[in-house]
N, C-alpha and C. Protein backbone atom coordinates (compact mmCIF):
# COMPACT_ATOMS: atom_id res chain seq x y z
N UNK A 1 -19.38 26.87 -92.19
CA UNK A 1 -19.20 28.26 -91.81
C UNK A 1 -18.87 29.07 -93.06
N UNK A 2 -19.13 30.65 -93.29
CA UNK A 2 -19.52 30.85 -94.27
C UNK A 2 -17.98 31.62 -94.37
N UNK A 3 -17.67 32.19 -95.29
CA UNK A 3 -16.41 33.27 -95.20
C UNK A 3 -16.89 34.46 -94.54
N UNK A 4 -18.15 34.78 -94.50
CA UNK A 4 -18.14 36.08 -93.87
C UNK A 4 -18.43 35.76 -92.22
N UNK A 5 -19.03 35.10 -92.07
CA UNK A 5 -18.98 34.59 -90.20
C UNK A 5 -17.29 34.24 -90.23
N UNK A 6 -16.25 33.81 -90.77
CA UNK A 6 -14.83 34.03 -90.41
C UNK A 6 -14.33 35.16 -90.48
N UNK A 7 -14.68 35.89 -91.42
CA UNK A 7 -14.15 37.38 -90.91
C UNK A 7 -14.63 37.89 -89.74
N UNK A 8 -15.65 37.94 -89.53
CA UNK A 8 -16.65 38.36 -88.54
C UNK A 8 -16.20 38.06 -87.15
N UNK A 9 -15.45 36.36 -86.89
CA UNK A 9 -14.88 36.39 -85.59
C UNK A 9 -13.90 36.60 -85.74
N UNK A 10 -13.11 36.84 -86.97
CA UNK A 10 -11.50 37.29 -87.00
C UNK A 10 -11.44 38.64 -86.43
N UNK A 11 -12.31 39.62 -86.90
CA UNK A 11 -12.54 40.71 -86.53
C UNK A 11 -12.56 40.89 -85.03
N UNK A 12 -13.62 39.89 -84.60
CA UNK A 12 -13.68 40.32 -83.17
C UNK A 12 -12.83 39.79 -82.41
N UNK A 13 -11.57 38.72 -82.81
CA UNK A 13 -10.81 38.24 -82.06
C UNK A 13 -9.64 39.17 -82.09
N UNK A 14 -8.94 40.02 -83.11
CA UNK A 14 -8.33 41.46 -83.13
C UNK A 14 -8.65 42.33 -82.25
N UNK A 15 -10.05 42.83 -82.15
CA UNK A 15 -10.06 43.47 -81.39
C UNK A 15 -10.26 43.19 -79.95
N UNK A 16 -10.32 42.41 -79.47
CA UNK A 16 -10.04 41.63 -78.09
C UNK A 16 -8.47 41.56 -77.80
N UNK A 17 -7.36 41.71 -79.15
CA UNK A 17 -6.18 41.15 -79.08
C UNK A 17 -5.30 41.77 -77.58
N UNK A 18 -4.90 41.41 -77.20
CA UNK A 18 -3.50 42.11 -76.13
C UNK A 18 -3.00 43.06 -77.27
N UNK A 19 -2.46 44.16 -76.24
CA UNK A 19 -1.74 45.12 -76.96
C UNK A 19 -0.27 44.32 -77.19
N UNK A 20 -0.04 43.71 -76.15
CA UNK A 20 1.27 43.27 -75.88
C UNK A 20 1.17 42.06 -77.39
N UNK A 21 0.56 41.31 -77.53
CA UNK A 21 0.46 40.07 -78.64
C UNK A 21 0.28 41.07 -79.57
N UNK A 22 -0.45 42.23 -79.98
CA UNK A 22 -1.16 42.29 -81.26
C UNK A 22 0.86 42.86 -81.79
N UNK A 23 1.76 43.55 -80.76
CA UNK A 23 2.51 44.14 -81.04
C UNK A 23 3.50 43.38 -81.89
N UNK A 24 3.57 41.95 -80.99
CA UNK A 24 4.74 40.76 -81.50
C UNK A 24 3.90 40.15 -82.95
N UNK A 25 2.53 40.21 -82.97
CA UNK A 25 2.12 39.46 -84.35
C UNK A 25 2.76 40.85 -85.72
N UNK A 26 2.35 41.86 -84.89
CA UNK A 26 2.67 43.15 -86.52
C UNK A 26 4.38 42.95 -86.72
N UNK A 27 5.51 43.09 -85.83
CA UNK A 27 6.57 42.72 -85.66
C UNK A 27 6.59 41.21 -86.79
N UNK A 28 5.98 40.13 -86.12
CA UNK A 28 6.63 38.68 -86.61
C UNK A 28 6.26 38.92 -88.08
N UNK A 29 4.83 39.66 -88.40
CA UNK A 29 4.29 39.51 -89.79
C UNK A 29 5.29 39.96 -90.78
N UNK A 30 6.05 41.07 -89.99
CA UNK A 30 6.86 41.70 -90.79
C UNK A 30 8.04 41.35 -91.16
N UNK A 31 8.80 40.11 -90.04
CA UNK A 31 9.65 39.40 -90.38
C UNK A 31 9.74 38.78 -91.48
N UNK A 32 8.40 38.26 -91.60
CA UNK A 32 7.74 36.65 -92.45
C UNK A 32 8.11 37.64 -94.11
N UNK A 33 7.69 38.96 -94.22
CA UNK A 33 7.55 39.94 -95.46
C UNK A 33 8.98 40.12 -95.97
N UNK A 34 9.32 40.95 -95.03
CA UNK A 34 10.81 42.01 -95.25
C UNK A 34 12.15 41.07 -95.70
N UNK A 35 12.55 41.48 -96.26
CA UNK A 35 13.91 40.75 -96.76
C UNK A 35 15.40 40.96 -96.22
N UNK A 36 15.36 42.10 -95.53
CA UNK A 36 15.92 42.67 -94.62
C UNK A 36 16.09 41.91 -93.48
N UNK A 37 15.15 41.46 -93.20
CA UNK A 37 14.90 40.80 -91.74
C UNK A 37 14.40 39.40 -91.48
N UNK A 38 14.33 38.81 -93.08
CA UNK A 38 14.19 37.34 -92.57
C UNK A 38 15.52 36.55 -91.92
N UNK A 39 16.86 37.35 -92.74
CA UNK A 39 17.84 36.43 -92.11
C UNK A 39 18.57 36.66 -90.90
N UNK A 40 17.97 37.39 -90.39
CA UNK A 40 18.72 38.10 -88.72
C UNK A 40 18.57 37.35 -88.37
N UNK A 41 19.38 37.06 -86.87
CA UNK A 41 18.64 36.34 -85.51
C UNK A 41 18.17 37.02 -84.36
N UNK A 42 18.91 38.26 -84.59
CA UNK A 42 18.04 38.83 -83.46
C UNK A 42 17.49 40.41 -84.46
N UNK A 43 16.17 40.75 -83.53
CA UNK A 43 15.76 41.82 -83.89
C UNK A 43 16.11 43.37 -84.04
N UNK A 44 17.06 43.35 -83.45
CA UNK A 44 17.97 44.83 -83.39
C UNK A 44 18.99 44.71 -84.63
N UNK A 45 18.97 43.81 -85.24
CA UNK A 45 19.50 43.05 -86.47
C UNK A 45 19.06 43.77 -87.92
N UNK A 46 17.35 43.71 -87.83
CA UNK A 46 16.44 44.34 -89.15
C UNK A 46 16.65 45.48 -88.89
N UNK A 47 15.70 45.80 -90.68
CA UNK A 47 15.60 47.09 -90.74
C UNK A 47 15.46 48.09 -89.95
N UNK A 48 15.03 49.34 -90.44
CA UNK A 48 14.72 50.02 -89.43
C UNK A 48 12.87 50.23 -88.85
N UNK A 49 12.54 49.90 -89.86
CA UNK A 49 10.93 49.63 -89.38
C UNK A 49 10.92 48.10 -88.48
N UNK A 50 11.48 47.17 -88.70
CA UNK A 50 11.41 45.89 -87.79
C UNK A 50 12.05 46.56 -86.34
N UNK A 51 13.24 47.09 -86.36
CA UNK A 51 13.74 47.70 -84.88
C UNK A 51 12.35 48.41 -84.65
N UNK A 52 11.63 49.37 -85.74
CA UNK A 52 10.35 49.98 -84.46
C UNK A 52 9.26 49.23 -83.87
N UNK A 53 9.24 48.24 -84.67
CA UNK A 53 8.16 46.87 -84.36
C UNK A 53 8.51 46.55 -83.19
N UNK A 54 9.78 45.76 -82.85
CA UNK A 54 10.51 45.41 -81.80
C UNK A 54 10.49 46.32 -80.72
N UNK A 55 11.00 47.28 -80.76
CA UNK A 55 10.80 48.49 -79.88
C UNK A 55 9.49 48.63 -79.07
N UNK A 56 8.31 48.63 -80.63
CA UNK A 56 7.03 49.06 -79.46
C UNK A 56 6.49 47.73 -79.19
N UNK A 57 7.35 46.45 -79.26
CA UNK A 57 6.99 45.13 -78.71
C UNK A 57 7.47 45.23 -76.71
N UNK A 58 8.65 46.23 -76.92
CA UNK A 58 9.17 46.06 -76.24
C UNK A 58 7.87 46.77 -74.75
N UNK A 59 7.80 47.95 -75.22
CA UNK A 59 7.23 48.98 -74.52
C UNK A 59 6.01 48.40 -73.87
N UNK A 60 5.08 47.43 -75.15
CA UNK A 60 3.69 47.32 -74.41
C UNK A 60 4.41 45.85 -73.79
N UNK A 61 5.25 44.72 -74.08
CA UNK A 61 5.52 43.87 -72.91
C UNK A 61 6.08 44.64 -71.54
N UNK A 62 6.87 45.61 -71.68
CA UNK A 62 6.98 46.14 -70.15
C UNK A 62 5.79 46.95 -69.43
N UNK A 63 4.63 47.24 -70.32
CA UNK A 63 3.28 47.74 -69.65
C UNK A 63 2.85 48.95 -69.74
N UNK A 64 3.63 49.31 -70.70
CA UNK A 64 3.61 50.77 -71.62
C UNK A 64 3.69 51.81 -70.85
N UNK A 65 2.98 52.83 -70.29
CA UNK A 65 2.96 53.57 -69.61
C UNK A 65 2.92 53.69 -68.12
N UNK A 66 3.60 52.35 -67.43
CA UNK A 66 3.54 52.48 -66.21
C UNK A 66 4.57 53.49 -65.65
């Protein structure tokens, strides 16, 4: 498989993503980055961009605009 047929289904597997998953992967990615927020245990813990991660993790697991 070539590198560009892996981008190609990476691409299309993003955009298929759940709102609810794509929310917790931008959140976790940011854990994995921030220095702020690798050593918390809980998320209300980080920065203040990880609390908004968390936050709009929160919103699309409860179903966003119901």
């Amino acid at each position: 498989m070539t590198a560009a047929k892996c981008t190609g289904v990476t691409v299309a597997v993003r955009q298929a993503e759940l709102p609810m998953l794509r929310a917790y992967r931008l959140w976790f990615e940011h854990t994995r980055k921030c220095a702020d927020c690798k050593g918390v245990r809980k998320a209300q813990d980080g920065c203040q961009g990880g609390r908004e991660l968390w936050a709009a993790y929160r919103i699309a697991y409860a179903g966003g605009d119901r």
